[in-house]
PDB file of N, CA and C in Angstrom:
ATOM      1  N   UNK A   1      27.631-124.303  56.732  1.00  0.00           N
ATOM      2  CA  UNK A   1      26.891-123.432  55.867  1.00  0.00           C
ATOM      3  C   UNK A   1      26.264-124.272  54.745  1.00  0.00           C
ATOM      4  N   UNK A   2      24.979-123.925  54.614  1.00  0.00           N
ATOM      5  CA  UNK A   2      24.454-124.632  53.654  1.00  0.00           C
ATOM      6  C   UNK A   2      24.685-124.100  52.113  1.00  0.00           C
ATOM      7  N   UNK A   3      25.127-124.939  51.114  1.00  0.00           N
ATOM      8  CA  UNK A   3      25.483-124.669  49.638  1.00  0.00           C
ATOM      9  C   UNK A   3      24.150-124.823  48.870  1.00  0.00           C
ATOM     10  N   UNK A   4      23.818-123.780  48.258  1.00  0.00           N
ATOM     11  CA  UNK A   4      22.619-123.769  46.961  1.00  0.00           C
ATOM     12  C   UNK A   4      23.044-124.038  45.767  1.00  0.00           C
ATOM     13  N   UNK A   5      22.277-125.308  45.527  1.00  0.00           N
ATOM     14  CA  UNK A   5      22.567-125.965  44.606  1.00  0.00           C
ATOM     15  C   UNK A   5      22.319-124.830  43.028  1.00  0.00           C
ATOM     16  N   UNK A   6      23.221-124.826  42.184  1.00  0.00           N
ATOM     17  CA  UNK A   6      22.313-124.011  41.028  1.00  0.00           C
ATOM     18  C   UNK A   6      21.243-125.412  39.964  1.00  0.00           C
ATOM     19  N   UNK A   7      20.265-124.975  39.749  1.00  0.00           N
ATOM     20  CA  UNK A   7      19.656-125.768  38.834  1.00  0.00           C
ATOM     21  C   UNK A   7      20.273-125.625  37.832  1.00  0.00           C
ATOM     22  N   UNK A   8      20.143-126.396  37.067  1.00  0.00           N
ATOM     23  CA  UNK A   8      20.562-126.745  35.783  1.00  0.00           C
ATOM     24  C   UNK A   8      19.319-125.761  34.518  1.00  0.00           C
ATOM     25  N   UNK A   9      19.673-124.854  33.957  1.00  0.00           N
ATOM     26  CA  UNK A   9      18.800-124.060  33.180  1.00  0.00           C
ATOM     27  C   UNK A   9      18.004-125.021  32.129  1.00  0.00           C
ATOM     28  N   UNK A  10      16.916-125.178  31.928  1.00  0.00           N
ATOM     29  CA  UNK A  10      16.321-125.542  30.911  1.00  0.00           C
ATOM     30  C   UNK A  10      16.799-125.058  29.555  1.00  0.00           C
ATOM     31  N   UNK A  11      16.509-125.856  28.161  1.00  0.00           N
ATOM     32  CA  UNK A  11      17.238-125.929  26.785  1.00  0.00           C
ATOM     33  C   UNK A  11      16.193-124.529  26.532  1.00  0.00           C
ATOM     34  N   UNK A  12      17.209-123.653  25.568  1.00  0.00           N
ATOM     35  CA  UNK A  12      15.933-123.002  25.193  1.00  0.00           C
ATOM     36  C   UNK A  12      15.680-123.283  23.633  1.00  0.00           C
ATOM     37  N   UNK A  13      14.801-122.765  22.948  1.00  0.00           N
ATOM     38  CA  UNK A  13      14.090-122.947  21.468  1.00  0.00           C
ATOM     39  C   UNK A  13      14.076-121.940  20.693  1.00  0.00           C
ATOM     40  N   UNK A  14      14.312-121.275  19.803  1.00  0.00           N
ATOM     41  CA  UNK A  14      13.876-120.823  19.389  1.00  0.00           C
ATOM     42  C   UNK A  14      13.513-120.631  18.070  1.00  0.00           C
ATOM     43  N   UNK A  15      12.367-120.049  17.392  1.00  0.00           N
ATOM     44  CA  UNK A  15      11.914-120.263  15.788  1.00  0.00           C
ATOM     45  C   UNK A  15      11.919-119.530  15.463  1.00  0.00           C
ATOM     46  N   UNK A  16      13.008-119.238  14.278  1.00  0.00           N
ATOM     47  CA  UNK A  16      13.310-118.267  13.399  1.00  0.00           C
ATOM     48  C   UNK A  16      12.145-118.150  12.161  1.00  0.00           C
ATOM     49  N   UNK A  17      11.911-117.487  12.087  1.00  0.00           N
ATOM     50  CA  UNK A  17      11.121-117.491  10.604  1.00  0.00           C
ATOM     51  C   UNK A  17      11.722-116.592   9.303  1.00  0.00           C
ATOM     52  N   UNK A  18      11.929-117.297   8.092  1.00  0.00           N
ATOM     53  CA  UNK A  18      12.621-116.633   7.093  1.00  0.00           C
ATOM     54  C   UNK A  18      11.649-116.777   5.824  1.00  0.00           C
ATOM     55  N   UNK A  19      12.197-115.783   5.192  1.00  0.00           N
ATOM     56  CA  UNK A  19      11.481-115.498   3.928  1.00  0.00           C
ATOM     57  C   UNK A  19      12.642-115.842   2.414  1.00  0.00           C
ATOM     58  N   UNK A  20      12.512-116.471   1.605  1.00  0.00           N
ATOM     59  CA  UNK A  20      13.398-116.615   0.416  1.00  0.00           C
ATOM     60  C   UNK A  20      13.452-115.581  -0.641  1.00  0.00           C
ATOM     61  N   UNK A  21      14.481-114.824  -0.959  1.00  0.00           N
ATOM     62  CA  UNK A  21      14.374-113.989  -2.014  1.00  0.00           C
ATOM     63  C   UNK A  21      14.678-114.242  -3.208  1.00  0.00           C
ATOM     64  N   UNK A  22      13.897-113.845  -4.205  1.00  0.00           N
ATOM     65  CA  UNK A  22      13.924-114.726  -5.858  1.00  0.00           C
ATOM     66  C   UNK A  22      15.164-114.325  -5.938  1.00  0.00           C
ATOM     67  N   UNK A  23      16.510-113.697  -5.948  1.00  0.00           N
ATOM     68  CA  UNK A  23      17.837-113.862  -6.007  1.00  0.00           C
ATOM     69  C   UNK A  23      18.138-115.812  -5.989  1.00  0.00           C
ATOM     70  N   UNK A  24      17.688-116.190  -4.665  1.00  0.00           N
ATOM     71  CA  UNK A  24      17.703-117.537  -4.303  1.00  0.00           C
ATOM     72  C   UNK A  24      17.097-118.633  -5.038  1.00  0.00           C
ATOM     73  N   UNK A  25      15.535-118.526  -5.460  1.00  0.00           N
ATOM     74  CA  UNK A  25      15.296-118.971  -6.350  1.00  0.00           C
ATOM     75  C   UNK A  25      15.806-118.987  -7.957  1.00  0.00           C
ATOM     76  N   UNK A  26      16.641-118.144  -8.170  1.00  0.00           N
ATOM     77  CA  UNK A  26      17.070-118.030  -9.958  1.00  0.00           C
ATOM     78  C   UNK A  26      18.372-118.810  -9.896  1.00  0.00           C
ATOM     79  N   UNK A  27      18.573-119.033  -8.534  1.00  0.00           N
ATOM     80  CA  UNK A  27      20.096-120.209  -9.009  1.00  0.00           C
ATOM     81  C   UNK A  27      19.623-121.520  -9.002  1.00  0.00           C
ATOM     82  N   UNK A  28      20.321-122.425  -9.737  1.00  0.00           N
ATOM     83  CA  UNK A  28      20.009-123.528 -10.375  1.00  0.00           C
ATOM     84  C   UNK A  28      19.880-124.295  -8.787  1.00  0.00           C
ATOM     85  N   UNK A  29      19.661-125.503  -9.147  1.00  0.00           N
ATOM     86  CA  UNK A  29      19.333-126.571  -7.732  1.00  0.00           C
ATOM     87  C   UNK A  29      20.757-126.584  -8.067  1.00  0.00           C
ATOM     88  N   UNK A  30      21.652-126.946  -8.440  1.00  0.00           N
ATOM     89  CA  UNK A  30      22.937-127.362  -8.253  1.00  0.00           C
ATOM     90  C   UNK A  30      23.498-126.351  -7.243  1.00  0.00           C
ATOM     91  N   UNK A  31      23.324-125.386  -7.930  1.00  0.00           N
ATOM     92  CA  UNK A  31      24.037-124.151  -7.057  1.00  0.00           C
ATOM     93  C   UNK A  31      23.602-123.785  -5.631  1.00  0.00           C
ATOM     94  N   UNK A  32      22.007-124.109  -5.796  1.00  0.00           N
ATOM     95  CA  UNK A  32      21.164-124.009  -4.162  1.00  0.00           C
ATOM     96  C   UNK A  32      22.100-124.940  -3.276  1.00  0.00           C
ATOM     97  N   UNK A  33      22.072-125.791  -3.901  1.00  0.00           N
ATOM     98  CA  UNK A  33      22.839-127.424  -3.171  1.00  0.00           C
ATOM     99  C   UNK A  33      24.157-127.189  -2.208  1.00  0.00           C
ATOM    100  N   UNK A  34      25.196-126.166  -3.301  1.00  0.00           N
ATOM    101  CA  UNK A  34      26.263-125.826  -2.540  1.00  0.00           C
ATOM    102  C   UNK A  34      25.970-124.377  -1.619  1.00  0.00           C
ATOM    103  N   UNK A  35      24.852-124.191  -1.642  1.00  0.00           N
ATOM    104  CA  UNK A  35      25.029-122.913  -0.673  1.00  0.00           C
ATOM    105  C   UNK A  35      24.473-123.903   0.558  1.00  0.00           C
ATOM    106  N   UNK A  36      23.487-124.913   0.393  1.00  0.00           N
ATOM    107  CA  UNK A  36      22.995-125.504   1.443  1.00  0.00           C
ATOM    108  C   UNK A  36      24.049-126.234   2.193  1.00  0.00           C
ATOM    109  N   UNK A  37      24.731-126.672   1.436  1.00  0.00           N
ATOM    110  CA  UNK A  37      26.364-127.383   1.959  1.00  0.00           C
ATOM    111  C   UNK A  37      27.032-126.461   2.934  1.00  0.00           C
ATOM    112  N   UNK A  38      27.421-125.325   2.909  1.00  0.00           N
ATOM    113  CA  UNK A  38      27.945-124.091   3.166  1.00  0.00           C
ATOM    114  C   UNK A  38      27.564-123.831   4.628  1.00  0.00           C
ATOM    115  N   UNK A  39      25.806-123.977   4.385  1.00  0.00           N
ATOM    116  CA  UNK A  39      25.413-123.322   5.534  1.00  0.00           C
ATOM    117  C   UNK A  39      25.508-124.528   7.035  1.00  0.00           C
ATOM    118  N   UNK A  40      25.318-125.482   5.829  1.00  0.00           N
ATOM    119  CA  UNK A  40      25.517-126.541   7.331  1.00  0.00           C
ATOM    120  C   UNK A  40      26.674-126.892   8.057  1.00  0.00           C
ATOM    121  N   UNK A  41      28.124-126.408   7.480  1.00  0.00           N
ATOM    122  CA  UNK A  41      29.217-126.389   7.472  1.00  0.00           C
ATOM    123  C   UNK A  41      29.303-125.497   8.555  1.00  0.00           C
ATOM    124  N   UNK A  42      28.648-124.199   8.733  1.00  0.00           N
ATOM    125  CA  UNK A  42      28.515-123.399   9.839  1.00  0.00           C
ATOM    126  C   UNK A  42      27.723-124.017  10.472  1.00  0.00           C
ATOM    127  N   UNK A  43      26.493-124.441  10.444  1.00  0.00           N
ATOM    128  CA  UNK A  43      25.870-125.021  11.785  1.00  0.00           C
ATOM    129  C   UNK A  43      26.519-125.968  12.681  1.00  0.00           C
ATOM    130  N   UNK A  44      27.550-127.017  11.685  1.00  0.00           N
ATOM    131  CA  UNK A  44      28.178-128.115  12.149  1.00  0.00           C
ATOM    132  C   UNK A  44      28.913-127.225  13.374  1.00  0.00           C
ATOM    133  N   UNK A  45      29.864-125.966  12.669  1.00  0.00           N
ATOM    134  CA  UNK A  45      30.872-125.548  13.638  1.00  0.00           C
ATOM    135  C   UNK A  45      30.269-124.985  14.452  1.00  0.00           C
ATOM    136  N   UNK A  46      28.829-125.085  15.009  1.00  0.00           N
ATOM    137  CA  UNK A  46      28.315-124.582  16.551  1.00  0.00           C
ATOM    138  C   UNK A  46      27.812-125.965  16.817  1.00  0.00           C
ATOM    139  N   UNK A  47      28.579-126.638  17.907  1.00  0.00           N
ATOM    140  CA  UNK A  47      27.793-127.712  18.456  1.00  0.00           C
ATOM    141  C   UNK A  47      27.025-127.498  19.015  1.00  0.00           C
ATOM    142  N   UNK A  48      27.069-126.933  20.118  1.00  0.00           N
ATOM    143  CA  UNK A  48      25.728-126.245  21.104  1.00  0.00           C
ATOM    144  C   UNK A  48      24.764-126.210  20.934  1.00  0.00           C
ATOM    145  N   UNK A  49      24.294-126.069  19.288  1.00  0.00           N
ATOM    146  CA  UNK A  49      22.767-125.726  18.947  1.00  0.00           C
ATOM    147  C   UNK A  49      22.252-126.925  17.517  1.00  0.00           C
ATOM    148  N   UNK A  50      21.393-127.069  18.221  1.00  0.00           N
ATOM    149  CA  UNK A  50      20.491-128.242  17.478  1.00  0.00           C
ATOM    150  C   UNK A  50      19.958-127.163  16.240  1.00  0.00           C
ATOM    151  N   UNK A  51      19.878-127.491  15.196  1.00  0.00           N
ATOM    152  CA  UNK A  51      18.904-126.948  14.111  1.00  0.00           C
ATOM    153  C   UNK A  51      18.717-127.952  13.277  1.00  0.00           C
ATOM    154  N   UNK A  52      16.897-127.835  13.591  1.00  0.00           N
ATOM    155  CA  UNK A  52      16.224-128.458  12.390  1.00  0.00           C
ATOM    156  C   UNK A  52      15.559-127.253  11.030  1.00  0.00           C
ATOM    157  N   UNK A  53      16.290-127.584  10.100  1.00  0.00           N
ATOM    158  CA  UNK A  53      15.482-126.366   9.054  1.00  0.00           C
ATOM    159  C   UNK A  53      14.297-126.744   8.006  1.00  0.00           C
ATOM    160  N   UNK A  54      13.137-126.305   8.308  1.00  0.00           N
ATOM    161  CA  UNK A  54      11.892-126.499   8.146  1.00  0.00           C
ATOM    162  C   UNK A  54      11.318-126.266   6.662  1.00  0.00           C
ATOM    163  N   UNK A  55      10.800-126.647   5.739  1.00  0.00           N
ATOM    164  CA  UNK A  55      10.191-125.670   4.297  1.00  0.00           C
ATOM    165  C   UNK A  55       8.815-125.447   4.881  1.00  0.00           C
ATOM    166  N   UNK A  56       7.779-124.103   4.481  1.00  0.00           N
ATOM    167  CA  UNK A  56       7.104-123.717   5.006  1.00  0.00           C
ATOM    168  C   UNK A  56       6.352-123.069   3.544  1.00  0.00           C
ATOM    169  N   UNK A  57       6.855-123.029   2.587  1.00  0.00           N
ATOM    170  CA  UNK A  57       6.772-121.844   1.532  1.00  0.00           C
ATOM    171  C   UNK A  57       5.088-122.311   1.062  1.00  0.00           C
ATOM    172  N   UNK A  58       5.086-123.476   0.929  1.00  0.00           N
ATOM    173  CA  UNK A  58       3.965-124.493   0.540  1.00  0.00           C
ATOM    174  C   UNK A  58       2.515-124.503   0.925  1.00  0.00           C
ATOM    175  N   UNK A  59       2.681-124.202   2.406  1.00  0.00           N
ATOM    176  CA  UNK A  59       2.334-123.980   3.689  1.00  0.00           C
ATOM    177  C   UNK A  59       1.698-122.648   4.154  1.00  0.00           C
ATOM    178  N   UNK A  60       2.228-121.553   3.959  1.00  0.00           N
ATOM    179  CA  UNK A  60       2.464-120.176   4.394  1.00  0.00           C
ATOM    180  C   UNK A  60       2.745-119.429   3.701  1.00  0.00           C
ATOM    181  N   UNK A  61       1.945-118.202   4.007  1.00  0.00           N
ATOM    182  CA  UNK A  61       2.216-116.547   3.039  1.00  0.00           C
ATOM    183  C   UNK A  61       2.926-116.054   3.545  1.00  0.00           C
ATOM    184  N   UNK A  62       3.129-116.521   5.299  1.00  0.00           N
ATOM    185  CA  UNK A  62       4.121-115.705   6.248  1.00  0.00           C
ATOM    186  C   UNK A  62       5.532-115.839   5.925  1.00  0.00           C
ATOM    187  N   UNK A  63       5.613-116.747   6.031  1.00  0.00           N
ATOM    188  CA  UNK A  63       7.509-117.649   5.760  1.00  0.00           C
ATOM    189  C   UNK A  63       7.212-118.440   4.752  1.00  0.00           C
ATOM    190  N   UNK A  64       8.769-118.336   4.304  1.00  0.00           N
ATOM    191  CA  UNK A  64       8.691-120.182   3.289  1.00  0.00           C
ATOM    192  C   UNK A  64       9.877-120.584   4.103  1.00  0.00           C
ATOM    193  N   UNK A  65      10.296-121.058   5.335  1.00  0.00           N
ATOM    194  CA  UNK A  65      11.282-121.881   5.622  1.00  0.00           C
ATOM    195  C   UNK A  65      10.931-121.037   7.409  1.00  0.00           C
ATOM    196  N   UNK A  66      11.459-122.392   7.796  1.00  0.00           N
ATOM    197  CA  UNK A  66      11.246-121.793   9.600  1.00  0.00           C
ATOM    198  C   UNK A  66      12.457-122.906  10.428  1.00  0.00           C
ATOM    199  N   UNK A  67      13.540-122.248  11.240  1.00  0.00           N
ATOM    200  CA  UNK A  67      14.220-123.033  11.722  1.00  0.00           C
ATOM    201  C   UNK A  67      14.078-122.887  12.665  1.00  0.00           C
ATOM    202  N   UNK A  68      13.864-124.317  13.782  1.00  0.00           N
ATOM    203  CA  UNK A  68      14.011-124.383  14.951  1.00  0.00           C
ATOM    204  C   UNK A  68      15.403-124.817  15.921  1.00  0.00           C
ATOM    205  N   UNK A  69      15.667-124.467  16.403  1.00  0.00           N
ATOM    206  CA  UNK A  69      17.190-124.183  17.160  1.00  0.00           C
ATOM    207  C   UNK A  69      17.090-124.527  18.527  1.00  0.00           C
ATOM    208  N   UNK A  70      17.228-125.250  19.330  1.00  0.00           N
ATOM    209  CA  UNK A  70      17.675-125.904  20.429  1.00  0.00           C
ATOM    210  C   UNK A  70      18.808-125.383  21.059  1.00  0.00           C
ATOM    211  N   UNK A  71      19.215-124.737  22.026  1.00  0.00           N
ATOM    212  CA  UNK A  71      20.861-124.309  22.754  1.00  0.00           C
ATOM    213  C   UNK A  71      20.086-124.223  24.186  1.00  0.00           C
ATOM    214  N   UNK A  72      21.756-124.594  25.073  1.00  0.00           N
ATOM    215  CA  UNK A  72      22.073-124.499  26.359  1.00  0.00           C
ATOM    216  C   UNK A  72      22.452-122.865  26.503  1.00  0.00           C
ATOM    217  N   UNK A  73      23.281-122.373  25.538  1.00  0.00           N
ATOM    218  CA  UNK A  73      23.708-120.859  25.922  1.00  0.00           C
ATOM    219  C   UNK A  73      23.602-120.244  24.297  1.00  0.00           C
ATOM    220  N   UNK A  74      22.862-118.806  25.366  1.00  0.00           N
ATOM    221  CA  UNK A  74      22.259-118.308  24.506  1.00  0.00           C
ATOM    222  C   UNK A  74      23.522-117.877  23.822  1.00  0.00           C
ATOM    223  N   UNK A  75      24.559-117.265  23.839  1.00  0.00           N
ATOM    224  CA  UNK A  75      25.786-116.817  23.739  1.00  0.00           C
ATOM    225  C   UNK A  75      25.813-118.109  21.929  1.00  0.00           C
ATOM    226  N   UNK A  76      25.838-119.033  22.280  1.00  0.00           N
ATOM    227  CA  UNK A  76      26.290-120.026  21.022  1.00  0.00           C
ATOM    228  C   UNK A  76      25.440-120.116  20.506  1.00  0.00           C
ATOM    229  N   UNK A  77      24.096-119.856  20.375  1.00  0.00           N
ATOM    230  CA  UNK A  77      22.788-119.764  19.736  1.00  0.00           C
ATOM    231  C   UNK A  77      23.369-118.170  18.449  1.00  0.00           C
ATOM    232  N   UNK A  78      23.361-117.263  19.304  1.00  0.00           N
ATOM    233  CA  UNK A  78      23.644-115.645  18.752  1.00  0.00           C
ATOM    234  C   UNK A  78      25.111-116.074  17.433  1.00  0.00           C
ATOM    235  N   UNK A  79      26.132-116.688  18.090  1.00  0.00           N
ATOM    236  CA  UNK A  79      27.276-116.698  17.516  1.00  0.00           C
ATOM    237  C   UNK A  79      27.266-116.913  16.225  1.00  0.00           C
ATOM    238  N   UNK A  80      26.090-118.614  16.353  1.00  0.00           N
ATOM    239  CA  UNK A  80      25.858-119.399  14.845  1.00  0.00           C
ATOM    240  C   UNK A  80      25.235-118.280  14.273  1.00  0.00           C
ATOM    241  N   UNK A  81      24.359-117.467  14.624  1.00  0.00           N
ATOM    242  CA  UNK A  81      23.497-116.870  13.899  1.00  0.00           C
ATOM    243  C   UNK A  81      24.574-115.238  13.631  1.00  0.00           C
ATOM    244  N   UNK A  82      25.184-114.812  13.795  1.00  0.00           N
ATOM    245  CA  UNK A  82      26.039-114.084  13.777  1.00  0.00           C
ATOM    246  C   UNK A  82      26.900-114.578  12.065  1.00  0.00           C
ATOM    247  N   UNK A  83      27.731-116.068  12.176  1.00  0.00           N
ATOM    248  CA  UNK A  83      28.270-116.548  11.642  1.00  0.00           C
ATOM    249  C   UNK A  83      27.875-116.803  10.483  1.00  0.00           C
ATOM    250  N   UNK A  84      26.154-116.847  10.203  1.00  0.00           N
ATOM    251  CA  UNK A  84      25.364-117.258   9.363  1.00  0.00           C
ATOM    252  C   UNK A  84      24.892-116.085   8.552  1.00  0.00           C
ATOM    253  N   UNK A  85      24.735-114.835   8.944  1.00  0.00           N
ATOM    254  CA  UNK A  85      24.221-113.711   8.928  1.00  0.00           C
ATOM    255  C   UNK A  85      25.375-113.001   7.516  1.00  0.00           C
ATOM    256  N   UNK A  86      26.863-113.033   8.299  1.00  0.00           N
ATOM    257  CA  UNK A  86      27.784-112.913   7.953  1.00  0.00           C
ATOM    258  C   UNK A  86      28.263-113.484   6.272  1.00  0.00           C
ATOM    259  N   UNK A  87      27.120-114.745   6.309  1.00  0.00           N
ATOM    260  CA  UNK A  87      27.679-115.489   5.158  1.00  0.00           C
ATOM    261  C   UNK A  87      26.950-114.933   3.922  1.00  0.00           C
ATOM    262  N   UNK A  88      26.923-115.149   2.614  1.00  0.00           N
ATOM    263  CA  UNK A  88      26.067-114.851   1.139  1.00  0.00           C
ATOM    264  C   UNK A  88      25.085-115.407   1.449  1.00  0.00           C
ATOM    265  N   UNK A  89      24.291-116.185   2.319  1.00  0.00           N
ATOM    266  CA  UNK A  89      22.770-116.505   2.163  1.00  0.00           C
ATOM    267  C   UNK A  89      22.194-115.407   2.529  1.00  0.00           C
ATOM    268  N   UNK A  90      22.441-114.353   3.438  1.00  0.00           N
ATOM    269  CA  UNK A  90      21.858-113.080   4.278  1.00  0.00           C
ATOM    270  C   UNK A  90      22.797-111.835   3.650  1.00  0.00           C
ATOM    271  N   UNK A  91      23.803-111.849   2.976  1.00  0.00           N
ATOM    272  CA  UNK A  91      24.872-110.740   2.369  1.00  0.00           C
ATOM    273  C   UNK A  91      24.034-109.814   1.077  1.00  0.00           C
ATOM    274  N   UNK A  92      23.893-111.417   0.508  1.00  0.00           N
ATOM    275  CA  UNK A  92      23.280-111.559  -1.141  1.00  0.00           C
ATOM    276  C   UNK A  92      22.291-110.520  -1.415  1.00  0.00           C
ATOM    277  N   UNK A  93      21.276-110.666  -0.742  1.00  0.00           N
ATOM    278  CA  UNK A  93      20.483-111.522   0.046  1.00  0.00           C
ATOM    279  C   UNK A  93      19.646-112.688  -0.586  1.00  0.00           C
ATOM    280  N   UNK A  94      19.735-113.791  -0.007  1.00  0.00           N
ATOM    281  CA  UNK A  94      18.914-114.931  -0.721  1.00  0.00           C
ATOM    282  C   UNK A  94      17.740-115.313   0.512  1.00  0.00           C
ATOM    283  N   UNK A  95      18.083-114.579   1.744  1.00  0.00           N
ATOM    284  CA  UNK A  95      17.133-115.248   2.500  1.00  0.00           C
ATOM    285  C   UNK A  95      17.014-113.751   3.786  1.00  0.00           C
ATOM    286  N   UNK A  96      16.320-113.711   4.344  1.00  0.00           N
ATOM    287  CA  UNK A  96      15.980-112.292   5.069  1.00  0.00           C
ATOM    288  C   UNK A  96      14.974-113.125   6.376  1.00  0.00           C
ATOM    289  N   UNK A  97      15.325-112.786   7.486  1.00  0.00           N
ATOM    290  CA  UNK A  97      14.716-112.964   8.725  1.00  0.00           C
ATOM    291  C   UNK A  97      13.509-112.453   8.887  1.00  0.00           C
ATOM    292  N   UNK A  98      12.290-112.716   9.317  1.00  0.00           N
ATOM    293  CA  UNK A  98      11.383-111.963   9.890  1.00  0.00           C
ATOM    294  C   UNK A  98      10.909-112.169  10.916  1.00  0.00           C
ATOM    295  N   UNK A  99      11.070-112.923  11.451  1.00  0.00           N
ATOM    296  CA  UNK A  99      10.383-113.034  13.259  1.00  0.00           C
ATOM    297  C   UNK A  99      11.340-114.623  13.886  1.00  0.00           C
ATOM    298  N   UNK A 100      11.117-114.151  14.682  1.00  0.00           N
ATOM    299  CA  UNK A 100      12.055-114.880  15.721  1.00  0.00           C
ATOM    300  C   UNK A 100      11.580-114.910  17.040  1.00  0.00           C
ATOM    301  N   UNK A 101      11.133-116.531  17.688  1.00  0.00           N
ATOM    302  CA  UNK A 101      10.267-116.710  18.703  1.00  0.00           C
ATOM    303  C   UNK A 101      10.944-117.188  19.827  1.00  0.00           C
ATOM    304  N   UNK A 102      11.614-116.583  21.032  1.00  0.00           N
ATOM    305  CA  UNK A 102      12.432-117.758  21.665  1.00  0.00           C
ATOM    306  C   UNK A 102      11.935-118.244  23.329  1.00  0.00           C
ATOM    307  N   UNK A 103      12.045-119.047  23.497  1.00  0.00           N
ATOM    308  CA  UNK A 103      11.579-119.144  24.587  1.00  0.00           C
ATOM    309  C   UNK A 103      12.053-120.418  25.403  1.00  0.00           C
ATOM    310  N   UNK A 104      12.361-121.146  26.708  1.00  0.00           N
ATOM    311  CA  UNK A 104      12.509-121.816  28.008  1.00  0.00           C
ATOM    312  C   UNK A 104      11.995-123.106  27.840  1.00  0.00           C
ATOM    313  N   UNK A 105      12.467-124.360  27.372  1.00  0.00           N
ATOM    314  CA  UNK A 105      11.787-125.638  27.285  1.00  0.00           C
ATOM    315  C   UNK A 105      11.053-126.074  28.652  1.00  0.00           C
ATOM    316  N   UNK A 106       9.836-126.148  28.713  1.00  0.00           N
ATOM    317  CA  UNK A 106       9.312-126.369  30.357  1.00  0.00           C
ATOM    318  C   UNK A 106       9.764-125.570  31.495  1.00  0.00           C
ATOM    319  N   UNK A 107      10.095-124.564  31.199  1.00  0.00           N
ATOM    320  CA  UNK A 107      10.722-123.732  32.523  1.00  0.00           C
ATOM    321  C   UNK A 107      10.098-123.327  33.698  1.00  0.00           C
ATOM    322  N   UNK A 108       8.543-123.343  33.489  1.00  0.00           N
ATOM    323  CA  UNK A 108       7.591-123.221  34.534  1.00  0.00           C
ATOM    324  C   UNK A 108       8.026-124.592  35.661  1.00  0.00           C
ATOM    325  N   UNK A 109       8.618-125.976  34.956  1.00  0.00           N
ATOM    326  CA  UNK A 109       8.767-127.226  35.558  1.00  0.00           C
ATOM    327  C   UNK A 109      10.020-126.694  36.677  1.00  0.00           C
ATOM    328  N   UNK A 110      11.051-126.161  36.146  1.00  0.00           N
ATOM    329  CA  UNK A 110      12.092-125.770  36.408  1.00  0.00           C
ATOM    330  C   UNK A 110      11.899-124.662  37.826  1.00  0.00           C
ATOM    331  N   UNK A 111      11.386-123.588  37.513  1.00  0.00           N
ATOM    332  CA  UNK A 111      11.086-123.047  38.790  1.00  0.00           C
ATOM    333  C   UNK A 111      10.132-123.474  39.806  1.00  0.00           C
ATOM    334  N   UNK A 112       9.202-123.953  39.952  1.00  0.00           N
ATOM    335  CA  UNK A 112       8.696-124.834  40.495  1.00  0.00           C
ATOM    336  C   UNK A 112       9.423-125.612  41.317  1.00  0.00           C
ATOM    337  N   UNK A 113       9.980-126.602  40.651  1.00  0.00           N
ATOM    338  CA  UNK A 113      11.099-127.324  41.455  1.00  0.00           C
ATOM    339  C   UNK A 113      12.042-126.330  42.690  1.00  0.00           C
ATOM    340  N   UNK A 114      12.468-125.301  41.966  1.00  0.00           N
ATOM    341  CA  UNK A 114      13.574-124.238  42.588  1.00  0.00           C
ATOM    342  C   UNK A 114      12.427-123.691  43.411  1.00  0.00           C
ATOM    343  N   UNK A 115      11.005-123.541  43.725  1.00  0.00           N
ATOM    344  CA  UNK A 115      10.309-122.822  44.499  1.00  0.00           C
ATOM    345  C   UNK A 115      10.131-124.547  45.854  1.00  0.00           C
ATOM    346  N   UNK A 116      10.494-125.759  45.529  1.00  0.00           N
ATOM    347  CA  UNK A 116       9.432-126.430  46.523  1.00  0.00           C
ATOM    348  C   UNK A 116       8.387-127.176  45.644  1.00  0.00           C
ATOM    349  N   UNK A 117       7.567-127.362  44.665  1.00  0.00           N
ATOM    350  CA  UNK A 117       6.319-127.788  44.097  1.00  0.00           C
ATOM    351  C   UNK A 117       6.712-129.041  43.722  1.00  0.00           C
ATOM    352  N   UNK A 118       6.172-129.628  43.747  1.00  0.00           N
ATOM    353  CA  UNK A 118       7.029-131.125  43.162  1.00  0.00           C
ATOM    354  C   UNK A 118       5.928-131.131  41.861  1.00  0.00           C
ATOM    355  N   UNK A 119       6.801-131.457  40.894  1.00  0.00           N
ATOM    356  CA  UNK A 119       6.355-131.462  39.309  1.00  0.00           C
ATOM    357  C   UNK A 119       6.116-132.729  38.567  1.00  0.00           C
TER     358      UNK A 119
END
């Protein structure tokens, strides 16, 4: 009997986009400093997911900050963000979500392959 191989799922991405609330801005940089400490303390405890966190404010009327997130399972992607949600940056609120983009690193490459196409 022949065994089907499973492919290996492509990384997925996704870009959060956040907005800062002047709550956030009226604490001193010292104090920003230890909430930024805080939060990476939770990112650390999800290995699974890559995050780079972006400033945008400079940039954009839409967002002032945009993180991009890298995971194998979506499951540990949700968790961090669960974990994060949970914490005084989103409680407070110092920072509020507004769009969130996620999507399949090359996955068109990926099925393709799984159809026959050589890529």
């Amino acid at each position: 009997m022949n065994e089907i191989q499973a492919e290996p799922e492509p990384d997925s991405v996704a870009v959060v986009e956040l907005k800062v609330e002047h709550t956030y801005l009226q604490l001193s940089r010292e104090t920003r400093a230890e909430k930024w400490q805080m939060m990476q303390g939770i990112i650390r405890a999800h290995p699974g997911v890559s995050v780079t966190w972006n400033d945008a404010d400079a940039f954009s009327g839409e967002c002032s900050d945009f993180v991009i997130c890298r995971f194998g399972s979506m499951f540990d992607y949700h968790c961090m963000w669960e974990e994060l949600k949970d914490s005084e940056l989103f409680t407070t609120p110092y920072f509020h979500i507004t769009r969130v983009l996620i999507g399949m690193e090359n996955a068109f490459e990926v099925y393709d392959e799984k159809i026959g196409i050589e890529v």
